[in-house]
C-alpha atoms as a PDB file:
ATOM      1  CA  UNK A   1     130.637  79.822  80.549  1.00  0.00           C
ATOM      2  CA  UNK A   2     127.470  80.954  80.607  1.00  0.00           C
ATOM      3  CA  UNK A   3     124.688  79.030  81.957  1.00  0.00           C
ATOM      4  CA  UNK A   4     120.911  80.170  82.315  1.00  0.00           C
ATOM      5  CA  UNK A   5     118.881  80.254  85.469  1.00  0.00           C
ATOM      6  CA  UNK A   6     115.281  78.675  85.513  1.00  0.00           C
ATOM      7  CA  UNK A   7     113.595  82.567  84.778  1.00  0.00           C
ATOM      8  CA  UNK A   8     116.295  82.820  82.525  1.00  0.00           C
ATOM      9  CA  UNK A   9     118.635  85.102  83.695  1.00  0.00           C
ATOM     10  CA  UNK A  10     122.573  84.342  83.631  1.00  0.00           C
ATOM     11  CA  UNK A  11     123.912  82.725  86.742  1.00  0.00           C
ATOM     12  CA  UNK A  12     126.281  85.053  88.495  1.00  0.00           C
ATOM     13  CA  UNK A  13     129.874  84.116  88.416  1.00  0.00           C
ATOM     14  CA  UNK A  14     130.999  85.428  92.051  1.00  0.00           C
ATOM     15  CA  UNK A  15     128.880  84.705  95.424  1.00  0.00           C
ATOM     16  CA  UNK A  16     128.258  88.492  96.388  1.00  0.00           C
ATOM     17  CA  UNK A  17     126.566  88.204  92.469  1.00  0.00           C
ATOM     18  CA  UNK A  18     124.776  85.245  93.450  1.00  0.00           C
ATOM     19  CA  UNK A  19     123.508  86.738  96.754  1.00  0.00           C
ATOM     20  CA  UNK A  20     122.285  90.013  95.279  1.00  0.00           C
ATOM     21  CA  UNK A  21     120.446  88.162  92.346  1.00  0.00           C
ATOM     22  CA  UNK A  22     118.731  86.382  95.386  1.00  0.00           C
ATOM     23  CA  UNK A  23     118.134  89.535  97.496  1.00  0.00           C
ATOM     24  CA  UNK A  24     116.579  91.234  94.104  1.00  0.00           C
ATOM     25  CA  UNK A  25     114.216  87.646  93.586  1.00  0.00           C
ATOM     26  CA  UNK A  26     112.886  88.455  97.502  1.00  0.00           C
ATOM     27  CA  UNK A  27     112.302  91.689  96.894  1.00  0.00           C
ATOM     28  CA  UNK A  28     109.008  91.605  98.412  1.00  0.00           C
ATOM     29  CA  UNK A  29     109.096  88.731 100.573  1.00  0.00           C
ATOM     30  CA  UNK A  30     109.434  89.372 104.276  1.00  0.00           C
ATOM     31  CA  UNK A  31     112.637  90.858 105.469  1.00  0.00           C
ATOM     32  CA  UNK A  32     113.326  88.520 108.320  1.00  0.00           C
ATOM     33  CA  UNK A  33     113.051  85.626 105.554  1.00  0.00           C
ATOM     34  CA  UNK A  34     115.277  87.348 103.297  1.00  0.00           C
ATOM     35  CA  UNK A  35     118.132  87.603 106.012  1.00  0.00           C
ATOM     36  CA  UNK A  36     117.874  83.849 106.896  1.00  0.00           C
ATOM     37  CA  UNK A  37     117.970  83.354 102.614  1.00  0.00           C
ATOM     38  CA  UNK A  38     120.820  85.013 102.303  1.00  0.00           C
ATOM     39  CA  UNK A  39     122.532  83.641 105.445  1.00  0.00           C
ATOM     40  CA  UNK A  40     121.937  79.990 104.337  1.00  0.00           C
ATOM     41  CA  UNK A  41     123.370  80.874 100.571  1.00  0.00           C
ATOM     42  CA  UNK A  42     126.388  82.471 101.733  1.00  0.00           C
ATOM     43  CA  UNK A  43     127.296  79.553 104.414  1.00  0.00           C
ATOM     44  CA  UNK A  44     126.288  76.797 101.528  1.00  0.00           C
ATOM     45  CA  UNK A  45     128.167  78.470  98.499  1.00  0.00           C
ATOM     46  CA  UNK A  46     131.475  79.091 100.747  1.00  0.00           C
ATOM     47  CA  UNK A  47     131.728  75.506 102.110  1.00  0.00           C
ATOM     48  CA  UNK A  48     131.086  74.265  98.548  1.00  0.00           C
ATOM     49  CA  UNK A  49     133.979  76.898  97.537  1.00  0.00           C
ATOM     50  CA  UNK A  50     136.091  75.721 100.327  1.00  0.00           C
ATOM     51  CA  UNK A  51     135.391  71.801  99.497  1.00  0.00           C
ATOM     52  CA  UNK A  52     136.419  72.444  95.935  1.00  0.00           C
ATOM     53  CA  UNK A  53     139.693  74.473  96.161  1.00  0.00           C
ATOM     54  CA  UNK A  54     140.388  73.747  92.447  1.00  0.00           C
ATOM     55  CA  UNK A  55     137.332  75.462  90.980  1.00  0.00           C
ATOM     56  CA  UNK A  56     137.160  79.096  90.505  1.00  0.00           C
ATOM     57  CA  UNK A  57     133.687  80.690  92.228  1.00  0.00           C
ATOM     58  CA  UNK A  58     132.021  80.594  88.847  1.00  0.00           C
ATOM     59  CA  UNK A  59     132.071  77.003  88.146  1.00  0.00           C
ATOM     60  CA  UNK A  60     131.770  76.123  91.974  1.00  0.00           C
ATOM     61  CA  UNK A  61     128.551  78.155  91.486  1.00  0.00           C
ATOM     62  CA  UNK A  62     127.851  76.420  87.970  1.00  0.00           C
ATOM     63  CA  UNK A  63     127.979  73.453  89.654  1.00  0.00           C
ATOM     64  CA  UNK A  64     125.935  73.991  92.689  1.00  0.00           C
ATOM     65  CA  UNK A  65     122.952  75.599  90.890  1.00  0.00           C
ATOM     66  CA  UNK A  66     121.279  71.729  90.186  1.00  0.00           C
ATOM     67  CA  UNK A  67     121.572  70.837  94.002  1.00  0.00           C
ATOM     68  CA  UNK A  68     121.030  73.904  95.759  1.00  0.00           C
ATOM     69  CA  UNK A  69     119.480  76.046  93.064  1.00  0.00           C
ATOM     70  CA  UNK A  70     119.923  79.047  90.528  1.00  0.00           C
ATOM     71  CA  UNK A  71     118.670  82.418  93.165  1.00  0.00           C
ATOM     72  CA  UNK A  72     115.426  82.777  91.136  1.00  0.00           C
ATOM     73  CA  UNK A  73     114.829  78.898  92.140  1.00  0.00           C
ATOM     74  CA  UNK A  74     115.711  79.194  96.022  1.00  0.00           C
ATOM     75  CA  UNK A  75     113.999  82.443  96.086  1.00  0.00           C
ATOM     76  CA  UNK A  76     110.754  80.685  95.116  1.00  0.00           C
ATOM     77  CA  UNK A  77     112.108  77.896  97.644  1.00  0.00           C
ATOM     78  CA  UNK A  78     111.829  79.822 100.520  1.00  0.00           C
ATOM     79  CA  UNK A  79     108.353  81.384  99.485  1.00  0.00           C
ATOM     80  CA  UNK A  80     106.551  77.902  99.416  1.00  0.00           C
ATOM     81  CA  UNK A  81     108.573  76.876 102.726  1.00  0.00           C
ATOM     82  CA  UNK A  82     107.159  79.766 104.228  1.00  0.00           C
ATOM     83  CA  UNK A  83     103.413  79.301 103.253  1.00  0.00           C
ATOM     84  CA  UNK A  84     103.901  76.215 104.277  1.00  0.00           C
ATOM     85  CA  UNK A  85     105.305  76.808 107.496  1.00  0.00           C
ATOM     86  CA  UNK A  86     102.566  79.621 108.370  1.00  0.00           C
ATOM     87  CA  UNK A  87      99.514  77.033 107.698  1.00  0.00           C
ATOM     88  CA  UNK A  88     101.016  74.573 109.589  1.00  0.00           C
ATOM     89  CA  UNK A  89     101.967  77.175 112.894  1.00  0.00           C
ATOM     90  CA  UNK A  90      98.122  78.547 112.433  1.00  0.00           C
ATOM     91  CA  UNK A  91      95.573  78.022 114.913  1.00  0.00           C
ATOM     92  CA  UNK A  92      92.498  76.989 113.368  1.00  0.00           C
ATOM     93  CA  UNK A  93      89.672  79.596 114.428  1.00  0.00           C
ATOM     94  CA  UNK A  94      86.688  79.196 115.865  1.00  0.00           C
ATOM     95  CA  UNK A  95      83.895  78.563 113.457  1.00  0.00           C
ATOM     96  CA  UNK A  96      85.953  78.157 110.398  1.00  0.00           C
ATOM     97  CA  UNK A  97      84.487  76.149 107.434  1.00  0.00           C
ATOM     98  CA  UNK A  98      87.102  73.389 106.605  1.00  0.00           C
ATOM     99  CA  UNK A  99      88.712  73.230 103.551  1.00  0.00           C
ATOM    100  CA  UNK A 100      88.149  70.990 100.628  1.00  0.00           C
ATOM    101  CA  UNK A 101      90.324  69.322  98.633  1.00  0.00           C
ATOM    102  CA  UNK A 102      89.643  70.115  94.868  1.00  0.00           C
ATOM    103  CA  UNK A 103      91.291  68.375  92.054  1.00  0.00           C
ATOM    104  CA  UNK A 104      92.698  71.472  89.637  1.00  0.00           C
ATOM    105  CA  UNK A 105      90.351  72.665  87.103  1.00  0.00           C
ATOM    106  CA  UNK A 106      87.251  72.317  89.410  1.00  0.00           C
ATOM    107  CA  UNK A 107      88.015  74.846  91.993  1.00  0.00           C
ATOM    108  CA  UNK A 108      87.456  77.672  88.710  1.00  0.00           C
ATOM    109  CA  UNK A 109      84.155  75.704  88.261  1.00  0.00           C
ATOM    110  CA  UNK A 110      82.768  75.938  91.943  1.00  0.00           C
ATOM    111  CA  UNK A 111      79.770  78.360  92.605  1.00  0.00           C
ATOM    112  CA  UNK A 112      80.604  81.337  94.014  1.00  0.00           C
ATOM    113  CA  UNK A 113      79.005  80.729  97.316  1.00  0.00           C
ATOM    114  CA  UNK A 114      81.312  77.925  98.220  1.00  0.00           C
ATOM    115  CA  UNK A 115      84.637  79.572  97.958  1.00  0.00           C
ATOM    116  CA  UNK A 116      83.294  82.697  99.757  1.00  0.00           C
ATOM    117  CA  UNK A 117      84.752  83.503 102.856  1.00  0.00           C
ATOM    118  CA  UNK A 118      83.790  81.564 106.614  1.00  0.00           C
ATOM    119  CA  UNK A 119      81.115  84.029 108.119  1.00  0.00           C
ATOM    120  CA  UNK A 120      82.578  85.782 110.808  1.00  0.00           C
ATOM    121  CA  UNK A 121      82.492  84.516 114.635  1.00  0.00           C
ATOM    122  CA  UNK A 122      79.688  86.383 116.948  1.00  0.00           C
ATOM    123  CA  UNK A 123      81.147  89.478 119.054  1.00  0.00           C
ATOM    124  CA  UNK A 124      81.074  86.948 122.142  1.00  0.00           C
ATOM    125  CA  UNK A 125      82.789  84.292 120.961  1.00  0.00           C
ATOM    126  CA  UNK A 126      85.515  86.731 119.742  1.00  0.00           C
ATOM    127  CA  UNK A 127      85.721  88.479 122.797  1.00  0.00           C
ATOM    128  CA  UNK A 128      85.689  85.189 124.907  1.00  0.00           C
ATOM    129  CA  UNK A 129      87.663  82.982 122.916  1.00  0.00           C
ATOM    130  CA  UNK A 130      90.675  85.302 123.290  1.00  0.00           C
ATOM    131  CA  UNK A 131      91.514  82.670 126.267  1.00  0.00           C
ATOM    132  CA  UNK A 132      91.761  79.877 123.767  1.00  0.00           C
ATOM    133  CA  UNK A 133      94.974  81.272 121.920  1.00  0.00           C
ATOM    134  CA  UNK A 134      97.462  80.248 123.020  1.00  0.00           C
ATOM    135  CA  UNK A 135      99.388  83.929 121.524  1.00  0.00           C
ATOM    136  CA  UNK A 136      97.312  85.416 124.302  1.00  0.00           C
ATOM    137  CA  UNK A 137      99.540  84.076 127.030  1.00  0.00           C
ATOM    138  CA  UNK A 138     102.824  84.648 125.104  1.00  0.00           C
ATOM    139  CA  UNK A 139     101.835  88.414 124.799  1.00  0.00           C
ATOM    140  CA  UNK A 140     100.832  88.661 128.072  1.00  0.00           C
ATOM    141  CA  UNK A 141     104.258  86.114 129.968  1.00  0.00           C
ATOM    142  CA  UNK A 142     106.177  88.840 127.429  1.00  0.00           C
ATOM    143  CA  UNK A 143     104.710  91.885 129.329  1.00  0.00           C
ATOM    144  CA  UNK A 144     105.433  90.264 132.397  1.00  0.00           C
ATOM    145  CA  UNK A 145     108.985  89.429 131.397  1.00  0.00           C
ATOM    146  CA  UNK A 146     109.594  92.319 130.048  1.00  0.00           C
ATOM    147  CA  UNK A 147     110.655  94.680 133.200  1.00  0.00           C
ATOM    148  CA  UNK A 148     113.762  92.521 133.224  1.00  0.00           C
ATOM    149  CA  UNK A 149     114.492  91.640 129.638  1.00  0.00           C
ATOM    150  CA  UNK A 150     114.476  95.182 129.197  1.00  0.00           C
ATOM    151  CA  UNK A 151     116.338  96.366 132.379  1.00  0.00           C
ATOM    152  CA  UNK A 152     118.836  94.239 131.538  1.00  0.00           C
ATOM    153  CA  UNK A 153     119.094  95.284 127.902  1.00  0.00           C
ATOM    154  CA  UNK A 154     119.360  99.380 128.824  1.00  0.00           C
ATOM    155  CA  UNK A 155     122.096  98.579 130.978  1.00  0.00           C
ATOM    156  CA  UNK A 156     123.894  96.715 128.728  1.00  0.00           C
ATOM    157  CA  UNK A 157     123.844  99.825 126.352  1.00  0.00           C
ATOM    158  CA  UNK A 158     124.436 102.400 128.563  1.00  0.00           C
ATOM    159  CA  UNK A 159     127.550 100.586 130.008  1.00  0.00           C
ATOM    160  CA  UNK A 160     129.039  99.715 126.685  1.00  0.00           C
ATOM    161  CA  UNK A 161     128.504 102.619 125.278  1.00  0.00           C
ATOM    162  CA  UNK A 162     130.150 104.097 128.255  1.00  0.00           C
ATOM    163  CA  UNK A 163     133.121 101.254 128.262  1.00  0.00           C
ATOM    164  CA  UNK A 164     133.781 102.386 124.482  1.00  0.00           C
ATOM    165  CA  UNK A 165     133.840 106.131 124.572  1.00  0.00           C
ATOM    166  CA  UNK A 166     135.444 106.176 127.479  1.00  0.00           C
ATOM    167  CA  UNK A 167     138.317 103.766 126.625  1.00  0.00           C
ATOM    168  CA  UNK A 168     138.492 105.339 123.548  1.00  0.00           C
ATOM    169  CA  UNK A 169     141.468 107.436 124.270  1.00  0.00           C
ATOM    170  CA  UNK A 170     143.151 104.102 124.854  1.00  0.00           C
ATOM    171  CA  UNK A 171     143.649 101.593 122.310  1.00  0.00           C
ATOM    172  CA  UNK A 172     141.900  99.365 123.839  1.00  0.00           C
ATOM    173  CA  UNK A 173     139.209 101.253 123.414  1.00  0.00           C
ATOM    174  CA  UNK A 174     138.669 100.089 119.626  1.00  0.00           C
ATOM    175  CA  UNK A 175     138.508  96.154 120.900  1.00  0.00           C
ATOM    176  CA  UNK A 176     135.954  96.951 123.076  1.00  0.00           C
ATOM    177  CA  UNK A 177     133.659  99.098 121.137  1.00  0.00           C
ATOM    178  CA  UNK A 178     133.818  96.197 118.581  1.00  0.00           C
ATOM    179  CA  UNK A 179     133.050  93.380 120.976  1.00  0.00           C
ATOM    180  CA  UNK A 180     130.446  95.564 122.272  1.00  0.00           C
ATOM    181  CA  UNK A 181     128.597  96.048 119.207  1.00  0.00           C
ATOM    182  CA  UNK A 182     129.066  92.720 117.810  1.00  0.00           C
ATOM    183  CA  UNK A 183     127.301  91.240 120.992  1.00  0.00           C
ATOM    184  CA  UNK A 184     124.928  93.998 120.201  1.00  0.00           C
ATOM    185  CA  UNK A 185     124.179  91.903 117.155  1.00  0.00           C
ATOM    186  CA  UNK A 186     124.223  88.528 119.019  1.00  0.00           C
ATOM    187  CA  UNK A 187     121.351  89.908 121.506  1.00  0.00           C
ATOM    188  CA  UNK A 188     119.236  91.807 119.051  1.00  0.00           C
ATOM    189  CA  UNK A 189     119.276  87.874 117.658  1.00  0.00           C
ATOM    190  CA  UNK A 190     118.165  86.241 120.549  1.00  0.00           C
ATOM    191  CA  UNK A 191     115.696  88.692 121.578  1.00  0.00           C
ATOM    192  CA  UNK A 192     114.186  88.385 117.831  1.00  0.00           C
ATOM    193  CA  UNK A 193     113.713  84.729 119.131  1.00  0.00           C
ATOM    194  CA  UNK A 194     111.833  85.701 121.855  1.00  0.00           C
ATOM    195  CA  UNK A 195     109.212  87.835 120.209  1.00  0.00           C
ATOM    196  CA  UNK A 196     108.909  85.457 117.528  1.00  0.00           C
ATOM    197  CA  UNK A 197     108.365  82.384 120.264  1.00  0.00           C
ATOM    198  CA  UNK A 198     105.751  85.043 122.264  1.00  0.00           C
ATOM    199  CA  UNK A 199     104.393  87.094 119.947  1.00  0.00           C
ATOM    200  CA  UNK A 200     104.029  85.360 116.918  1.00  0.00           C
ATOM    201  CA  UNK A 201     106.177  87.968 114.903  1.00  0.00           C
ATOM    202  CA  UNK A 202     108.630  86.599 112.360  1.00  0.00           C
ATOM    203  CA  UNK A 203     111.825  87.321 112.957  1.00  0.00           C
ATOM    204  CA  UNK A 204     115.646  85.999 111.660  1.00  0.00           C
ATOM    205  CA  UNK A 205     116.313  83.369 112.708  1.00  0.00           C
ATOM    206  CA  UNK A 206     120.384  83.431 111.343  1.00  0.00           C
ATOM    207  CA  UNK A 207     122.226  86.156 112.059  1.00  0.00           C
ATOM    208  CA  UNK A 208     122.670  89.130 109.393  1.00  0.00           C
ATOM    209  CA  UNK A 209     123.956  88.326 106.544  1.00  0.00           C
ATOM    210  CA  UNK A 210     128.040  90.319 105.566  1.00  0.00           C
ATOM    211  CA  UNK A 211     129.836  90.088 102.390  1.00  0.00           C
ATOM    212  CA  UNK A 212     132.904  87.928 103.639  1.00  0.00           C
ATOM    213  CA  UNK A 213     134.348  89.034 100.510  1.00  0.00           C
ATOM    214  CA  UNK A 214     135.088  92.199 102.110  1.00  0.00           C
ATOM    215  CA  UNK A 215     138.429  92.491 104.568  1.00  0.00           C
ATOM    216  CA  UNK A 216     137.516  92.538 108.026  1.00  0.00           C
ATOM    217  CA  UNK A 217     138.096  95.828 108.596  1.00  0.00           C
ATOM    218  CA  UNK A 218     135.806  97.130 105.710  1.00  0.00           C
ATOM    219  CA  UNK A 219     133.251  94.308 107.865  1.00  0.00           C
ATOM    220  CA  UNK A 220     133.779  96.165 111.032  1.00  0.00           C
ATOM    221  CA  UNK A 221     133.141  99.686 109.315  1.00  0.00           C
ATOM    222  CA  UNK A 222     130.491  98.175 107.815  1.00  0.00           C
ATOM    223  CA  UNK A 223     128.913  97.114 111.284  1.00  0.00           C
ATOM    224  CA  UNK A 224     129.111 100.626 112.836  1.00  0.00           C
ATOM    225  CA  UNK A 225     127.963 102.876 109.441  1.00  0.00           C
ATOM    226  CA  UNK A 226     124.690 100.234 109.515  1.00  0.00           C
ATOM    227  CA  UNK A 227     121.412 102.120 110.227  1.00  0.00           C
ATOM    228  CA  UNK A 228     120.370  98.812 111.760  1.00  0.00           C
ATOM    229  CA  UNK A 229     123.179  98.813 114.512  1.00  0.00           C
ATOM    230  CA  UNK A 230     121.772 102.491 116.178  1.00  0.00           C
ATOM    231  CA  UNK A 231     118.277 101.607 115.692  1.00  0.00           C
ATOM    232  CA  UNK A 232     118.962  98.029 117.391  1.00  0.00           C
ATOM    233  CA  UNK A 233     120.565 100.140 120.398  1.00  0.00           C
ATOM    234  CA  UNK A 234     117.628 102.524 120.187  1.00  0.00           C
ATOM    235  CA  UNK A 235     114.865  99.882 120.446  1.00  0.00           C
ATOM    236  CA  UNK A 236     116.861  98.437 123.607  1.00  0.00           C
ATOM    237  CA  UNK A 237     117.131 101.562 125.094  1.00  0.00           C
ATOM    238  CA  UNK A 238     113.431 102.091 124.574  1.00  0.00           C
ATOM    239  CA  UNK A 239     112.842  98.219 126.300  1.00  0.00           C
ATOM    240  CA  UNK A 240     113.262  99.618 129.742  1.00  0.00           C
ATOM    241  CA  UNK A 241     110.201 102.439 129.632  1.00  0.00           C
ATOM    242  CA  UNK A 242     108.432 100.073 127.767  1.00  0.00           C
ATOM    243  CA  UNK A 243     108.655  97.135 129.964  1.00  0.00           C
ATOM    244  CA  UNK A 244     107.841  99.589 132.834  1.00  0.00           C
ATOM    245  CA  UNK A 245     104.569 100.168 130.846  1.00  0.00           C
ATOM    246  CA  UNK A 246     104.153  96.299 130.467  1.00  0.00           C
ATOM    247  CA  UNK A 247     104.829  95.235 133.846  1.00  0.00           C
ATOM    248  CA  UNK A 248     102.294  97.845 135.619  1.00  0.00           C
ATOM    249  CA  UNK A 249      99.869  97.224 133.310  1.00  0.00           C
ATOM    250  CA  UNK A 250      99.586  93.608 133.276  1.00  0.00           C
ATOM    251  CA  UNK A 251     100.295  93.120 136.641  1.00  0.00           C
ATOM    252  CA  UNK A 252      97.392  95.789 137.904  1.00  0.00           C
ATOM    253  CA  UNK A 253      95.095  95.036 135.635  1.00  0.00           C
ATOM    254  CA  UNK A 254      95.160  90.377 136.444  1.00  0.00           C
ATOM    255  CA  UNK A 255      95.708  91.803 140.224  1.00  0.00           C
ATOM    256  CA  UNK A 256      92.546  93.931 140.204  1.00  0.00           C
ATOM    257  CA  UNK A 257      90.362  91.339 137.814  1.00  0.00           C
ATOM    258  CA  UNK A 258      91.856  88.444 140.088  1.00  0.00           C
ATOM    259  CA  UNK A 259      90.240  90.203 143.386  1.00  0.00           C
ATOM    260  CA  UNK A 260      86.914  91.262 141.958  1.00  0.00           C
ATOM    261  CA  UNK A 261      86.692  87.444 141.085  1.00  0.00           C
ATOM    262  CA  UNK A 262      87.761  86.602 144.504  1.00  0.00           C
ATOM    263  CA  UNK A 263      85.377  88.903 146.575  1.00  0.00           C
ATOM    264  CA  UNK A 264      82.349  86.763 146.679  1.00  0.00           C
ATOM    265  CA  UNK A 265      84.125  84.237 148.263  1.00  0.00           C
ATOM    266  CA  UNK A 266      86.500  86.288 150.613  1.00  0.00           C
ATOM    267  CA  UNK A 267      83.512  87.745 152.186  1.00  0.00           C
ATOM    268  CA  UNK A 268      82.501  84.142 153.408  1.00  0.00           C
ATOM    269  CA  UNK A 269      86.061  83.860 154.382  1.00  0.00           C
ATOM    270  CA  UNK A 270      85.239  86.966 156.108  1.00  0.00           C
ATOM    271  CA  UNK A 271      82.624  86.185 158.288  1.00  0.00           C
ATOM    272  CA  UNK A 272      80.737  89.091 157.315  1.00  0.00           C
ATOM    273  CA  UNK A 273      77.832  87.884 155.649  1.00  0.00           C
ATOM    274  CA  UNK A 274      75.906  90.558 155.251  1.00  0.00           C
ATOM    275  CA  UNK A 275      78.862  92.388 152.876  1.00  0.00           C
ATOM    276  CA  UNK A 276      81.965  94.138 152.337  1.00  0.00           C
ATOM    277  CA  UNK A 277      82.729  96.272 155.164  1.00  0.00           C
ATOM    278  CA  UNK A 278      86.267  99.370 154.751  1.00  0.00           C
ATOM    279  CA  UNK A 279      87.071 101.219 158.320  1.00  0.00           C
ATOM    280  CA  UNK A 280      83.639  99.660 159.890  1.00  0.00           C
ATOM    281  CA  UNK A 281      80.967 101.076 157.126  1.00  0.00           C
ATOM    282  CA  UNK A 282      79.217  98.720 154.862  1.00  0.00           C
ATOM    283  CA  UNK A 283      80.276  99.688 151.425  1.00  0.00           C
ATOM    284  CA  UNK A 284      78.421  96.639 149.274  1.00  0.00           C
ATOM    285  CA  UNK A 285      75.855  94.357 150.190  1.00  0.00           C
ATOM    286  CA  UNK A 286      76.562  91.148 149.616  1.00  0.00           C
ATOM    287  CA  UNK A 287      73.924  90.173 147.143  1.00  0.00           C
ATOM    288  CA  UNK A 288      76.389  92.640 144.436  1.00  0.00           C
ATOM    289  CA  UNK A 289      79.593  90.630 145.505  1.00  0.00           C
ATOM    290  CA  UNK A 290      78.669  88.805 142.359  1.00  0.00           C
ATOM    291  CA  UNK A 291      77.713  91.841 140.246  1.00  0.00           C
ATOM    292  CA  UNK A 292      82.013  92.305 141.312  1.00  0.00           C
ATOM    293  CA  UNK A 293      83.040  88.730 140.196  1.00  0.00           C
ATOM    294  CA  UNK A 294      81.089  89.451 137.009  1.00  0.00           C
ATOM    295  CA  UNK A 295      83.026  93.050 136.500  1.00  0.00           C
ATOM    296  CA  UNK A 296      86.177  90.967 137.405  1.00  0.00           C
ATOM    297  CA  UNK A 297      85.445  88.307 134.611  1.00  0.00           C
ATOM    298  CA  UNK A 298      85.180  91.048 132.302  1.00  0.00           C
ATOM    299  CA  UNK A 299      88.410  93.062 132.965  1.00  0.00           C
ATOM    300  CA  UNK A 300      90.011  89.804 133.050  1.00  0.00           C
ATOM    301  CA  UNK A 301      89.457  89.108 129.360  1.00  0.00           C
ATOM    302  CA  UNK A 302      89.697  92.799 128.557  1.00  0.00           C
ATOM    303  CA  UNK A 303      92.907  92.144 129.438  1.00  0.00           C
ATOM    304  CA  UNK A 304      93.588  89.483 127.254  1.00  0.00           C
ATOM    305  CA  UNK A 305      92.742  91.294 124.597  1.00  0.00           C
ATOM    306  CA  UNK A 306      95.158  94.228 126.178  1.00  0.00           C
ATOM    307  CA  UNK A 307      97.900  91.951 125.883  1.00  0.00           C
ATOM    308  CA  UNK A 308      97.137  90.547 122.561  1.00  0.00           C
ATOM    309  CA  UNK A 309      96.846  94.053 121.285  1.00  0.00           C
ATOM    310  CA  UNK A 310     100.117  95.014 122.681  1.00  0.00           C
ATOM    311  CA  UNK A 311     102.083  92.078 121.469  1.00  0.00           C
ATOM    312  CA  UNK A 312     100.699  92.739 118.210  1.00  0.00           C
ATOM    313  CA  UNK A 313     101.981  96.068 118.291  1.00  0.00           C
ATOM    314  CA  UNK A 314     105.824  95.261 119.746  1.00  0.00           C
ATOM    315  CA  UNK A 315     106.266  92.802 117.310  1.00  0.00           C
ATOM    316  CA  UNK A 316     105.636  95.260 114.653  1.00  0.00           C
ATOM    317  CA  UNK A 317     108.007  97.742 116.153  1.00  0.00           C
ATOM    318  CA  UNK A 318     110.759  94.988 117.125  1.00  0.00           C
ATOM    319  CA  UNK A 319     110.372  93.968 113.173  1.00  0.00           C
ATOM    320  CA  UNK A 320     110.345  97.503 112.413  1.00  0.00           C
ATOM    321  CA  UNK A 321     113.868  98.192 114.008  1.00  0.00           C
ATOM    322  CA  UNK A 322     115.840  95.013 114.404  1.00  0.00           C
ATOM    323  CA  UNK A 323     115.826  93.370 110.723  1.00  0.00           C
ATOM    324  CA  UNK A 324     117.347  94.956 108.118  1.00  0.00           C
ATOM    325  CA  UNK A 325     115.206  95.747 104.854  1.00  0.00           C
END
């Protein structure tokens, strides 16, 4: 039988078929979308394979391609979903000219000067509105959490790792070095969560995607040959330096911008009203305690920006070595 997708391409006959057609239609798309695609076809397709134990794969697939859709189709599916799902998350910013509502034809019509782009917001309102996103605080509660998110992740690895080689004369060993990576898995998942819920990254949201047509043994050779595996245990190695980094920075830098706020008003707390006095000298008059509050008000949204700049930059590197490509 041989029926025609919608770009008109043959539909496959087996699932592994079906879900490389739909890897090759999300070629470009982004990889954590392609690993939930693939996750949803392959747990759709095998319950409709399972509900239908009289069918063979290919008409099971035949017949499933008006509901759920020929791979071309859900590839194109997921695309829209995803636009859709990005406007929708998007803060609105600052100064933006709203959009209009066009019927089609007249947007190809419009002068050129009304589909140009919003003029950019002034250099103060960009560098003050940073407290308005609400990104700004994930990034920086992330930095903060970090020290134990990533403590906790290193030792994890490190004692695993250590469990498995060193049971490995045993066979127990083999058990445990497969648990251990499989939760591997499970926590690179959940942490993807958490830097998608923070930082604003995308990241799976299913888990990654295995060809249950394989045995289970080719699955769990499979697991440990995958690039993605080592560099998931490399990134949570690197966690615990990095939330070292975090954690010192953001806490010194709010601590320090925090006090220079503060000082005006702890030197009327004080007593000494006629400034800041260290070891009995006078080290600032009091009319520049507010030339301090000022400096604090500035490092404190300097480091906003810090923190947004940093979350930008993990959630590139936590896309870069937890999702498969």
């Amino acid at each position: 039988m041989n029926i025609a997708s919608a770009a008109g391409r043959a539909l496959p006959t087996t699932i592994p078929e079906y879900l490389a057609q739909l890897r090759a239609a999300l070629h470009d798309a982004d990889p954590a979308m392609v690993q939930d695609a693939l996750y949803d076809a392959e747990e759709y397709l095998r319950a409709e394979l399972a509900a239908q134990p009289g069918r063979s794969e290919a008409e099971v697939i035949a017949g499933v391609a008006g509901s759920y859709g020929a791979p071309d189709e859900v590839a194109e599916i997921y695309r829209e979903t995803e636009i859709t799902v990005n406007r929708a998350l998007r803060t609105p910013g600052a100064g933006a000219a709203p959009q209009r509502h066009v019927a089609p034809g007249v947007a190809a019509a419009a002068p050129a000067q009304a589909q140009a782009a919003p003029r950019p917001r002034p250099a103060l309102a960009r560098f003050f509105g940073v407290a308005l996103e609400a990104r700004t605080y994930g990034a920086l509660f992330y930095m903060l959490l970090s020290l134990a998110t990533g403590t906790f992740f290193f030792t994890w690895v490190v004692t695993g790792l250590s469990l498995s080689l060193g049971l490995m004369i045993l066979i127990i060993g083999i058990p445990v070095a497969v648990l251990f990576f499989g939760s591997v898995r499970g926590l690179a998942l959940l942490e993807g969560r958490l830097v998608e819920a923070l930082l604003g990254e995308r990241m799976p949201r299913r888990p990654t995607y295995a060809d249950r047509s394989r045995s289970w043994l080719q699955r769990i050779g499979d697991m440990f040959t995958d690039g993605r595996t080592w560099l998931t245990l490399l990134y949570f190695v690197l966690m615990l330096p990095l939330g070292i980094v975090y954690f010192s920075i953001a806490t010194t830098l709010l601590s320090l911008s925090l006090g220079l706020i503060w000082a005006p008003v702890a030197v009327l707390f004080t007593g000494e009203v006629s400034g800041i006095y260290l070891n009995g000298d006078q080290v600032l008059s009091l009319w520049a305690t507010p030339l301090l509050a000022l400096a604090g008000v500035l490092l404190l949204f300097a480091t906003l920006h810090l923190a947004r700049g940093i979350g930008r930059l993990h959630g590139m590197m936590a896309k870069h070595l937890l999702v498969r490509r």
